[in-house]
C-alpha atoms as a PDB file:
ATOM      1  CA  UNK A   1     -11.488   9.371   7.384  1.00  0.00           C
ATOM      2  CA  UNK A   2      -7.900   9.283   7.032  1.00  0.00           C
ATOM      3  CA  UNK A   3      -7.737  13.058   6.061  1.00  0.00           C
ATOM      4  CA  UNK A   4      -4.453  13.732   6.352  1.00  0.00           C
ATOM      5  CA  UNK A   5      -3.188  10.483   4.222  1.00  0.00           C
ATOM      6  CA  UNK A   6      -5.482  12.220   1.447  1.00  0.00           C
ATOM      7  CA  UNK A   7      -3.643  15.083   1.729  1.00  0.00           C
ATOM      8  CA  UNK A   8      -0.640  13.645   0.455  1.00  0.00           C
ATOM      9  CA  UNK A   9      -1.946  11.543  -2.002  1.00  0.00           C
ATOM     10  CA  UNK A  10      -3.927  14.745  -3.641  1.00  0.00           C
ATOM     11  CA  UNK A  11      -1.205  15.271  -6.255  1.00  0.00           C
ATOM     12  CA  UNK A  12      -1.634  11.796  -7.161  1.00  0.00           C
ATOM     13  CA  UNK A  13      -4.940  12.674  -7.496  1.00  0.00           C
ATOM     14  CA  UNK A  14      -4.587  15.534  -9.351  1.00  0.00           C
ATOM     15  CA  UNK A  15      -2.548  13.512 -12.138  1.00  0.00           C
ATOM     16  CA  UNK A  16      -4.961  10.981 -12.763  1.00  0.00           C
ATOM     17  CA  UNK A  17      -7.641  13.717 -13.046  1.00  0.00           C
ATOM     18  CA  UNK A  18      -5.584  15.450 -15.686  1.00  0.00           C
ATOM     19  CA  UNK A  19      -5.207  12.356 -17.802  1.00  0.00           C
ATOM     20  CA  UNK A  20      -8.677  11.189 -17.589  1.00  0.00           C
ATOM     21  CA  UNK A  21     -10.094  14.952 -18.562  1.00  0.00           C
ATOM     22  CA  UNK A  22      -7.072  14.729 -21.743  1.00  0.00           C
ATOM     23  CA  UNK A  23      -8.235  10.988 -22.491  1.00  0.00           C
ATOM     24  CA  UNK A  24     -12.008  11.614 -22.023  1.00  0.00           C
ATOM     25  CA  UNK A  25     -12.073  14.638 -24.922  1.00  0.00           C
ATOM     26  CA  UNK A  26      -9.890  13.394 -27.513  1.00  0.00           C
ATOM     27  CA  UNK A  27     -10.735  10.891 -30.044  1.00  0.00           C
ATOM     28  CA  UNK A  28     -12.120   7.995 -28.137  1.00  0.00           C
ATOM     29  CA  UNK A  29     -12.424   9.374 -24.966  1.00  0.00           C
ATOM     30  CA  UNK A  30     -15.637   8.152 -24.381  1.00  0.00           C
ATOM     31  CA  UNK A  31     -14.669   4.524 -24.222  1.00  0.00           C
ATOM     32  CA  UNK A  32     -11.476   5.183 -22.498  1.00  0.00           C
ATOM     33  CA  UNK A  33     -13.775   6.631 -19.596  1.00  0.00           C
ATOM     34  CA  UNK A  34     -16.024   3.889 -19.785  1.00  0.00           C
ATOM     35  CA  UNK A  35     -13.329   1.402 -19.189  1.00  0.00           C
ATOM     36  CA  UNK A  36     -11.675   3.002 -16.366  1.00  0.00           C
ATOM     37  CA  UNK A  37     -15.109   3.375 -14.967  1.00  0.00           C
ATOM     38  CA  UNK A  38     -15.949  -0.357 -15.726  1.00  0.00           C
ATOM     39  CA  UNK A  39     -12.073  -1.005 -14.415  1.00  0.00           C
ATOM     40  CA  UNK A  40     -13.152   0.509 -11.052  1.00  0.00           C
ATOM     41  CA  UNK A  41     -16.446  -1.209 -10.712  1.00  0.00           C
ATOM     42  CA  UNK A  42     -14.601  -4.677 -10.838  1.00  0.00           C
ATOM     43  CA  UNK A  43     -11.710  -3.499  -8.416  1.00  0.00           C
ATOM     44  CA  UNK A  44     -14.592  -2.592  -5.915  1.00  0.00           C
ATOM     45  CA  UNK A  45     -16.411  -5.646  -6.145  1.00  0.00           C
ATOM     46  CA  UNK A  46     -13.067  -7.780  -5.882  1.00  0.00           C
ATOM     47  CA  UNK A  47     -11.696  -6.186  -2.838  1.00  0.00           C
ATOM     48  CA  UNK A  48     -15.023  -6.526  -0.595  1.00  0.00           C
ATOM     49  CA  UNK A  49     -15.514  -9.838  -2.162  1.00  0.00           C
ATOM     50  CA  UNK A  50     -11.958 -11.225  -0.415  1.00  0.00           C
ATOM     51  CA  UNK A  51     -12.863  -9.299   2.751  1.00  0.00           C
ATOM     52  CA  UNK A  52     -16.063 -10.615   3.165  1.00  0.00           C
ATOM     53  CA  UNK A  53     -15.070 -13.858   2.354  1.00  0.00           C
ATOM     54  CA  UNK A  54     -12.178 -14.228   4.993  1.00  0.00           C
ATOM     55  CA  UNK A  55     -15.642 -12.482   7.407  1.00  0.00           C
ATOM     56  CA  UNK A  56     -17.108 -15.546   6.408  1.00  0.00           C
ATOM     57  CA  UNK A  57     -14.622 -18.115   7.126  1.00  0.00           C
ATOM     58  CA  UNK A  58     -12.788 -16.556  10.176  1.00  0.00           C
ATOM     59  CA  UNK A  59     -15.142 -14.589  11.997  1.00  0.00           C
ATOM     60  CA  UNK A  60     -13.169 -11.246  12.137  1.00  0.00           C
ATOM     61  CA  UNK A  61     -11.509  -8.651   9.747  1.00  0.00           C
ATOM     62  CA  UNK A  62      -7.932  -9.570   9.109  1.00  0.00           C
ATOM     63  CA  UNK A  63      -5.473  -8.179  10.991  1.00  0.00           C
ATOM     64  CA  UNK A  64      -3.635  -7.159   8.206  1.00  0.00           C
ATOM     65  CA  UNK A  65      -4.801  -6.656   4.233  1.00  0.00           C
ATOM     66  CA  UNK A  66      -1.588  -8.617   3.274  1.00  0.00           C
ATOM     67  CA  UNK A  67      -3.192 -11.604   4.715  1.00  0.00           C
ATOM     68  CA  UNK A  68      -5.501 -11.299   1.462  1.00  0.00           C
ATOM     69  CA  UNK A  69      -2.703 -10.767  -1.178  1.00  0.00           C
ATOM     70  CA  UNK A  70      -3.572  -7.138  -1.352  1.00  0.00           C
ATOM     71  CA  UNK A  71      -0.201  -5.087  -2.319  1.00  0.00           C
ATOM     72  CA  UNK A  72       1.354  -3.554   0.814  1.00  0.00           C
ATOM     73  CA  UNK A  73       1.943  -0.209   0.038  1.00  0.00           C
ATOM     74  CA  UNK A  74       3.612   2.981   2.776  1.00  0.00           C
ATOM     75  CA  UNK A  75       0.400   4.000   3.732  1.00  0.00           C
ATOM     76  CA  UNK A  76      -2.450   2.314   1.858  1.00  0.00           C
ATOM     77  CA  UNK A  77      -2.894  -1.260   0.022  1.00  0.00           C
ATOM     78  CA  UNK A  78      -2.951  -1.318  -3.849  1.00  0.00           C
ATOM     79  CA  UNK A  79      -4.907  -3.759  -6.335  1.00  0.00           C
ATOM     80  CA  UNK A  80      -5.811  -3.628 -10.057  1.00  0.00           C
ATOM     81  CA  UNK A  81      -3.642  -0.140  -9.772  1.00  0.00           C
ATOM     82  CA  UNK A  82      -5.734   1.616  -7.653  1.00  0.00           C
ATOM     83  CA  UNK A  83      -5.585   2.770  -3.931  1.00  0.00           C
ATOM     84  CA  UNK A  84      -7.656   1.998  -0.838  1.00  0.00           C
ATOM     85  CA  UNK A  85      -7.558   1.287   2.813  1.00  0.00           C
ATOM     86  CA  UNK A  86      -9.564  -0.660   5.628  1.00  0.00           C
ATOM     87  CA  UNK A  87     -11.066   1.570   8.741  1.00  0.00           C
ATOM     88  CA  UNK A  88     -12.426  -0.820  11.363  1.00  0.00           C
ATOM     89  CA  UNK A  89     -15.546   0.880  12.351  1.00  0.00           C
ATOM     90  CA  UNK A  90     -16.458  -1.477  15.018  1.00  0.00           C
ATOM     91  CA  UNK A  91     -19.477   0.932  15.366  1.00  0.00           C
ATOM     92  CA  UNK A  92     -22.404  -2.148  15.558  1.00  0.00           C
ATOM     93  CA  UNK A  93     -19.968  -5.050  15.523  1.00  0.00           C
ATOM     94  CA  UNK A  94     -16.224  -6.068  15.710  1.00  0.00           C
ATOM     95  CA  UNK A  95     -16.627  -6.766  11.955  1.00  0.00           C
ATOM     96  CA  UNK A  96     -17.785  -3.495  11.209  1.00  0.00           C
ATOM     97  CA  UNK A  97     -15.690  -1.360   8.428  1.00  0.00           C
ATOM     98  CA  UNK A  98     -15.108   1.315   6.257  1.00  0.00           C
ATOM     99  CA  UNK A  99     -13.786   1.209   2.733  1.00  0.00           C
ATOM    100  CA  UNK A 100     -11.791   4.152   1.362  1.00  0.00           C
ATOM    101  CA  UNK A 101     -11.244   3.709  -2.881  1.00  0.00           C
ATOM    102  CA  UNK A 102      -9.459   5.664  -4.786  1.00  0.00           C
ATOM    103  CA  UNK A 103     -10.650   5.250  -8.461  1.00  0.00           C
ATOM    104  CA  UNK A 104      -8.779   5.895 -11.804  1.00  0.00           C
ATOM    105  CA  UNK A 105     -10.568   9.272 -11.820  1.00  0.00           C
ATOM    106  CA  UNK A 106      -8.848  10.658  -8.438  1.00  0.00           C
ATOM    107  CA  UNK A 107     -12.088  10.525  -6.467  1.00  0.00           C
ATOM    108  CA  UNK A 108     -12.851   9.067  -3.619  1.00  0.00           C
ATOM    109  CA  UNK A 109     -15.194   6.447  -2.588  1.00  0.00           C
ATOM    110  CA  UNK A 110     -16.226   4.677   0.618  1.00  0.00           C
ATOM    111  CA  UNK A 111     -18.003   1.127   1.447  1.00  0.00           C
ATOM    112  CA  UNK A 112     -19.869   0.638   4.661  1.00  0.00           C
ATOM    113  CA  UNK A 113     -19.888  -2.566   5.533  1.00  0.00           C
ATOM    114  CA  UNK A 114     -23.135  -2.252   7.788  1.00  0.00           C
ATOM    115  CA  UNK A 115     -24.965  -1.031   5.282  1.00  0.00           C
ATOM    116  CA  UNK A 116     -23.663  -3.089   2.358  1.00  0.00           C
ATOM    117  CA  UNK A 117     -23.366   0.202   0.081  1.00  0.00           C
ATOM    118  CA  UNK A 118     -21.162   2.144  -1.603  1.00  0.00           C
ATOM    119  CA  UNK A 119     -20.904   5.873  -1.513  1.00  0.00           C
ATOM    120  CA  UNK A 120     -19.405   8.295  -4.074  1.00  0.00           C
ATOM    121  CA  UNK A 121     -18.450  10.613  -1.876  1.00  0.00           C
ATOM    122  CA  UNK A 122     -16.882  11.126   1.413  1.00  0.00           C
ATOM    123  CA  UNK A 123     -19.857  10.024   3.824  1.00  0.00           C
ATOM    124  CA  UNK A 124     -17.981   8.948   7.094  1.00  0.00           C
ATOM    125  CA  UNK A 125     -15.915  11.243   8.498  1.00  0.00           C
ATOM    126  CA  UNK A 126     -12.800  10.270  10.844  1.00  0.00           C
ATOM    127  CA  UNK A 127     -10.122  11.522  12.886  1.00  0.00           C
ATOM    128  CA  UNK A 128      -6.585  10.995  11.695  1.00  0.00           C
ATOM    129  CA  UNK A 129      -4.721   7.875  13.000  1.00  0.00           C
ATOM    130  CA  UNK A 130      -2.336   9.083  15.676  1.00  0.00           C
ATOM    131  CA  UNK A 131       0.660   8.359  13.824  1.00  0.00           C
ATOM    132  CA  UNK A 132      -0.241  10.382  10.900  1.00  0.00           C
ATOM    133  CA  UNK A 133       3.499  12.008  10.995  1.00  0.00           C
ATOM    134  CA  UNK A 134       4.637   8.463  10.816  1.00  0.00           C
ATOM    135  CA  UNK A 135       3.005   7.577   8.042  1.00  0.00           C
ATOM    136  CA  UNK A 136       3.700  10.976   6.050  1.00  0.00           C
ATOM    137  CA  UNK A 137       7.256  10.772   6.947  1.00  0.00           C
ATOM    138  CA  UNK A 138       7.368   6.695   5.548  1.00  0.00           C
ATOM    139  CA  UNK A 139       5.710   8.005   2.653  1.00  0.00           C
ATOM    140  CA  UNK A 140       7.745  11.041   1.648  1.00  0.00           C
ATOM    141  CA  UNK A 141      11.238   9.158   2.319  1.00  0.00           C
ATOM    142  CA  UNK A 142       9.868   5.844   0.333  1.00  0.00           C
ATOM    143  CA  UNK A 143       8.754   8.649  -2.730  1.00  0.00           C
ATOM    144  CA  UNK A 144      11.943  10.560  -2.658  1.00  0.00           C
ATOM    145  CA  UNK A 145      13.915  10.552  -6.043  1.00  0.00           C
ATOM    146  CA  UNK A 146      16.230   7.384  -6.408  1.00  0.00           C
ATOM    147  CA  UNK A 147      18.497   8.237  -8.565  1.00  0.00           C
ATOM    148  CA  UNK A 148      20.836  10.961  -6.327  1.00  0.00           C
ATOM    149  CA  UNK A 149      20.455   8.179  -3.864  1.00  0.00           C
ATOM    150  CA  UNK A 150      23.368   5.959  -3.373  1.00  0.00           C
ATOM    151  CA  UNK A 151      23.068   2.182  -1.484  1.00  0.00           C
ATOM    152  CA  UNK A 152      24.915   0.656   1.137  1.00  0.00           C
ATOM    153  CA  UNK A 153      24.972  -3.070   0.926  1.00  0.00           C
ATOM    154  CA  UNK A 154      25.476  -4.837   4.478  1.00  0.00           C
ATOM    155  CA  UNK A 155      24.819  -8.544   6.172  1.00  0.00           C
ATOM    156  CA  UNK A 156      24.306 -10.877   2.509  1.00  0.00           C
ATOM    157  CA  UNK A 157      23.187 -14.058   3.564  1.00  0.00           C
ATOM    158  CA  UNK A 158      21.156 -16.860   1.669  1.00  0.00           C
ATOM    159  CA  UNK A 159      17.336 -16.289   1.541  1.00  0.00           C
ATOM    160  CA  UNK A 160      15.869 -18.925   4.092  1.00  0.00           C
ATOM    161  CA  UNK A 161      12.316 -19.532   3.099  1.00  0.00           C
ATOM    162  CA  UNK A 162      11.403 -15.543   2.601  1.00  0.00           C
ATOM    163  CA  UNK A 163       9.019 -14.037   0.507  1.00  0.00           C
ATOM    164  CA  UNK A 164       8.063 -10.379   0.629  1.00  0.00           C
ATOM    165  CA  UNK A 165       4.789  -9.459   0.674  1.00  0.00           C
ATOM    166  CA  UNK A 166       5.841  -7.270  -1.898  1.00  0.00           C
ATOM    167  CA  UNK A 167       6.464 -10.030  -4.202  1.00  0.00           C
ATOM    168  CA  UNK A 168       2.723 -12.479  -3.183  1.00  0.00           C
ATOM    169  CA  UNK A 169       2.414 -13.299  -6.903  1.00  0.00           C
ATOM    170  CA  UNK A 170       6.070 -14.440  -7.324  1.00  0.00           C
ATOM    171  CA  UNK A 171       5.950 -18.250  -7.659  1.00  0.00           C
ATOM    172  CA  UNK A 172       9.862 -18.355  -6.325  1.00  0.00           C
ATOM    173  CA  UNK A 173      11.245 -16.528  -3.204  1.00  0.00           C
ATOM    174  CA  UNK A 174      14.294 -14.398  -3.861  1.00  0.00           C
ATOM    175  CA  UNK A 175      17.586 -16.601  -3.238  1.00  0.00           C
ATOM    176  CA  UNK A 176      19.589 -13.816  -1.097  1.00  0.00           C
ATOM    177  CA  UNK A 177      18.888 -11.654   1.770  1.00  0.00           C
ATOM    178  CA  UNK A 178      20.366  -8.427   2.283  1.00  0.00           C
ATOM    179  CA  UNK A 179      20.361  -5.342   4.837  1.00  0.00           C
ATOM    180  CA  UNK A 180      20.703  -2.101   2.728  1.00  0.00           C
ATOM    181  CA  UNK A 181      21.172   1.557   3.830  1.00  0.00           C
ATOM    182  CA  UNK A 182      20.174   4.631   1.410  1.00  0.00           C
ATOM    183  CA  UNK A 183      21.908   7.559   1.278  1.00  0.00           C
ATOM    184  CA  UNK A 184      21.402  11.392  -0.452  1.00  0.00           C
ATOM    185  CA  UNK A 185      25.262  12.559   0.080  1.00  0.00           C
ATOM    186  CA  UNK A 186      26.140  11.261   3.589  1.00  0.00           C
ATOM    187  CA  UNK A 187      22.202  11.593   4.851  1.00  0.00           C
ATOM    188  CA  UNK A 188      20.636   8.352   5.863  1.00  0.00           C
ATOM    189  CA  UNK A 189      17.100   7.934   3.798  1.00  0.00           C
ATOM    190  CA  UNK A 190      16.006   4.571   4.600  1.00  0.00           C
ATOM    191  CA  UNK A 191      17.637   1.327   5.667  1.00  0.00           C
ATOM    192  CA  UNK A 192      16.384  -1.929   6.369  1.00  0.00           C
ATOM    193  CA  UNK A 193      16.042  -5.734   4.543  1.00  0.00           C
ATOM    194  CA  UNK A 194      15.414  -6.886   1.048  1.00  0.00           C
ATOM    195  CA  UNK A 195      14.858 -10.024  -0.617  1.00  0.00           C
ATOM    196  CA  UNK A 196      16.688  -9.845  -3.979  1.00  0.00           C
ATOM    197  CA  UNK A 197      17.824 -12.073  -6.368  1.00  0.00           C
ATOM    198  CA  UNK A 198      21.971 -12.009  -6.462  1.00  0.00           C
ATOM    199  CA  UNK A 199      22.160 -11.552  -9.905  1.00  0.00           C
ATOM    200  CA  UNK A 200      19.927  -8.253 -10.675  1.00  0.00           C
ATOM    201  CA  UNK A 201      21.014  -6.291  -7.336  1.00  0.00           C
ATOM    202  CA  UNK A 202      20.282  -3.491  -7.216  1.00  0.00           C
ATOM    203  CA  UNK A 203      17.422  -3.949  -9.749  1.00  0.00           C
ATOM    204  CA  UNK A 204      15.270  -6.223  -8.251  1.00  0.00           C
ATOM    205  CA  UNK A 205      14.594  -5.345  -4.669  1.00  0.00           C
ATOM    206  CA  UNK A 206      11.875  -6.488  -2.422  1.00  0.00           C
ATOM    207  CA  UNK A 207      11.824  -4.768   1.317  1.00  0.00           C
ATOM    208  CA  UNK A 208      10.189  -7.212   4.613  1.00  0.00           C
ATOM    209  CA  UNK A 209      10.432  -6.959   8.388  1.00  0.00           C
ATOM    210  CA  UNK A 210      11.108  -3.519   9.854  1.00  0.00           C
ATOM    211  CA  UNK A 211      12.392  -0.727   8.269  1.00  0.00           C
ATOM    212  CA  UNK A 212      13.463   2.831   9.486  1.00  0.00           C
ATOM    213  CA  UNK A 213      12.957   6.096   7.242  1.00  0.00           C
ATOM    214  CA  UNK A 214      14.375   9.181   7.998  1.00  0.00           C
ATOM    215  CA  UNK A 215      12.683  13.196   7.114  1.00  0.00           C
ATOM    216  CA  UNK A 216      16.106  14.910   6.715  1.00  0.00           C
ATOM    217  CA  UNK A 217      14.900  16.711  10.018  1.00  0.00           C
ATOM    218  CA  UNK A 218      16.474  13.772  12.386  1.00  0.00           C
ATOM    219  CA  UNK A 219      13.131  12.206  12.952  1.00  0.00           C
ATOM    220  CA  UNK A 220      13.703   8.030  12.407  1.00  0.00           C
ATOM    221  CA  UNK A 221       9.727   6.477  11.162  1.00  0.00           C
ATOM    222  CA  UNK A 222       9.517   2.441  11.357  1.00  0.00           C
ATOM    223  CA  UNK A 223       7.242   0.393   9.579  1.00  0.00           C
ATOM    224  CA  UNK A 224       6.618  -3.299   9.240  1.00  0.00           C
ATOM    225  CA  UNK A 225       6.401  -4.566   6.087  1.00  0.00           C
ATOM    226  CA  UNK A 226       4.923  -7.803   5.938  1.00  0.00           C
ATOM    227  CA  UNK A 227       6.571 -10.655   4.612  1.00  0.00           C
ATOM    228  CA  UNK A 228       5.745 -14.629   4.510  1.00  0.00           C
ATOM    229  CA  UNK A 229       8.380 -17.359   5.808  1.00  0.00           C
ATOM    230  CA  UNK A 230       8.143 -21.297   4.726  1.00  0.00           C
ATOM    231  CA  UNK A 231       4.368 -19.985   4.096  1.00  0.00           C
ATOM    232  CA  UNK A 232       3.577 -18.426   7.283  1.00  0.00           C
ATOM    233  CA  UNK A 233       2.826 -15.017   7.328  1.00  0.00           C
ATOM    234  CA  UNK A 234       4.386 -12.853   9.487  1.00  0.00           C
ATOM    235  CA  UNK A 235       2.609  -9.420   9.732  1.00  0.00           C
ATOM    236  CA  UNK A 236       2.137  -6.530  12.344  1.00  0.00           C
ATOM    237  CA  UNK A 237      -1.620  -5.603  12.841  1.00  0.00           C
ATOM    238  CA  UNK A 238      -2.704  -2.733  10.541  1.00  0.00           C
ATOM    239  CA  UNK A 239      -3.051   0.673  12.573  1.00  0.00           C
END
């Protein structure tokens, strides 16, 4: 189980268990629960429905979640607003895995592909990936406050086929490219590409290939973040 990545999403948590308490005893709460609980039920079914079916018609678990349209996010994958991430189990067979879903409530939940089950609670147990500091580090720098934040805009050049992963459901790919650097006062936050579309920079910003994040401690973090060019996707393997 990624313990340490639930850590840091527990004040998430937290929120969304404070509004569903307020929403489930005031007037109506009963039906707001039972949507978010209906809500959840679809998300589930949806996201092991695309996995299987790329099983089915590949032979092996996708290297990456973004190969299924799934919203890349610092350290999980998003879809239908909720939270989850893919453990290759490999326990019994390559195709072996473990679902971790976070549901409107907070709570967790976990999928075992073996058994074809889902389990309201935290059943499997597993170590921390080994770059668990990496992936706190993206995630704090990516969360920090934007607004003290100032950008450096670097290298514009006309988009050339690129579409963020970011950005699957966008019908048109950005028509610019640029490299951008963010500051807090003269320390570096995060730098790296965006698609964006030249007339709503800054708003509408889109990041791809490898970016760097920085912990205000001079520790640099890279991740990938997938991206698709002329329709090929071009990913790093999920770790």
């Amino acid at each position: 189980m990624l313990v340490a990545i639930c850590l840091f999403l527990a004040g998430i948590s937290v929120l969304f268990a404070v509004r569903y308490f307020l929403g489930t005893y005031t007037s109506g709460g009963v039906a707001i629960a039972e949507e978010k609980r209906f809500h959840d039920i679809c998300n589930r079914k949806e996201i092991i429905k695309k996995i299987d079916n790329y099983i089915n018609k590949n032979g092996r678990l996708p290297a990456s979640l973004s190969e299924l349209g799934f919203e890349q996010q610092p350290a999980l994958y998003k879809y239908g607003g909720n939270s989850f991430w893919m453990i290759r189990s490999g326990w019994h067979s390559p195709i072996d895995y473990i679902l971790e879903y976070w549901d409107m409530s907070g709570n967790i939940w976990q999928y075992s592909y073996e058994n074809r089950k889902w389990y309201d609670e935290v059943y499997f147990e597993f170590e921390p990936p080994i770059n668990i500091d990496t992936i706190r580090g993206i995630y704090n720098a990516y969360y920090a406050p934007r607004e003290p934040m100032h950008i450096q805009i670097d290298s514009l050049r006309k988009n050339s086929g690129i579409v963020s992963i970011l950005d699957y459901d966008n019908e048109v790919a950005a028509d610019s490219l640029a490299y951008l650097r963010y500051y807090s006062a003269d320390t570096p936050i995060m730098e790296g590409w965006v698609t964006y579309q030249s007339c709503q920079l800054p708003g509408y910003l889109k990041e791809f290939g490898i970016w760097k994040y920085y912990d205000g401690e001079g520790n640099c973090y890279f991740k990938f973040w997938n991206y698709k060019q002329n329709e090929k996707l071009i990913y790093e393997a999920d770790r």
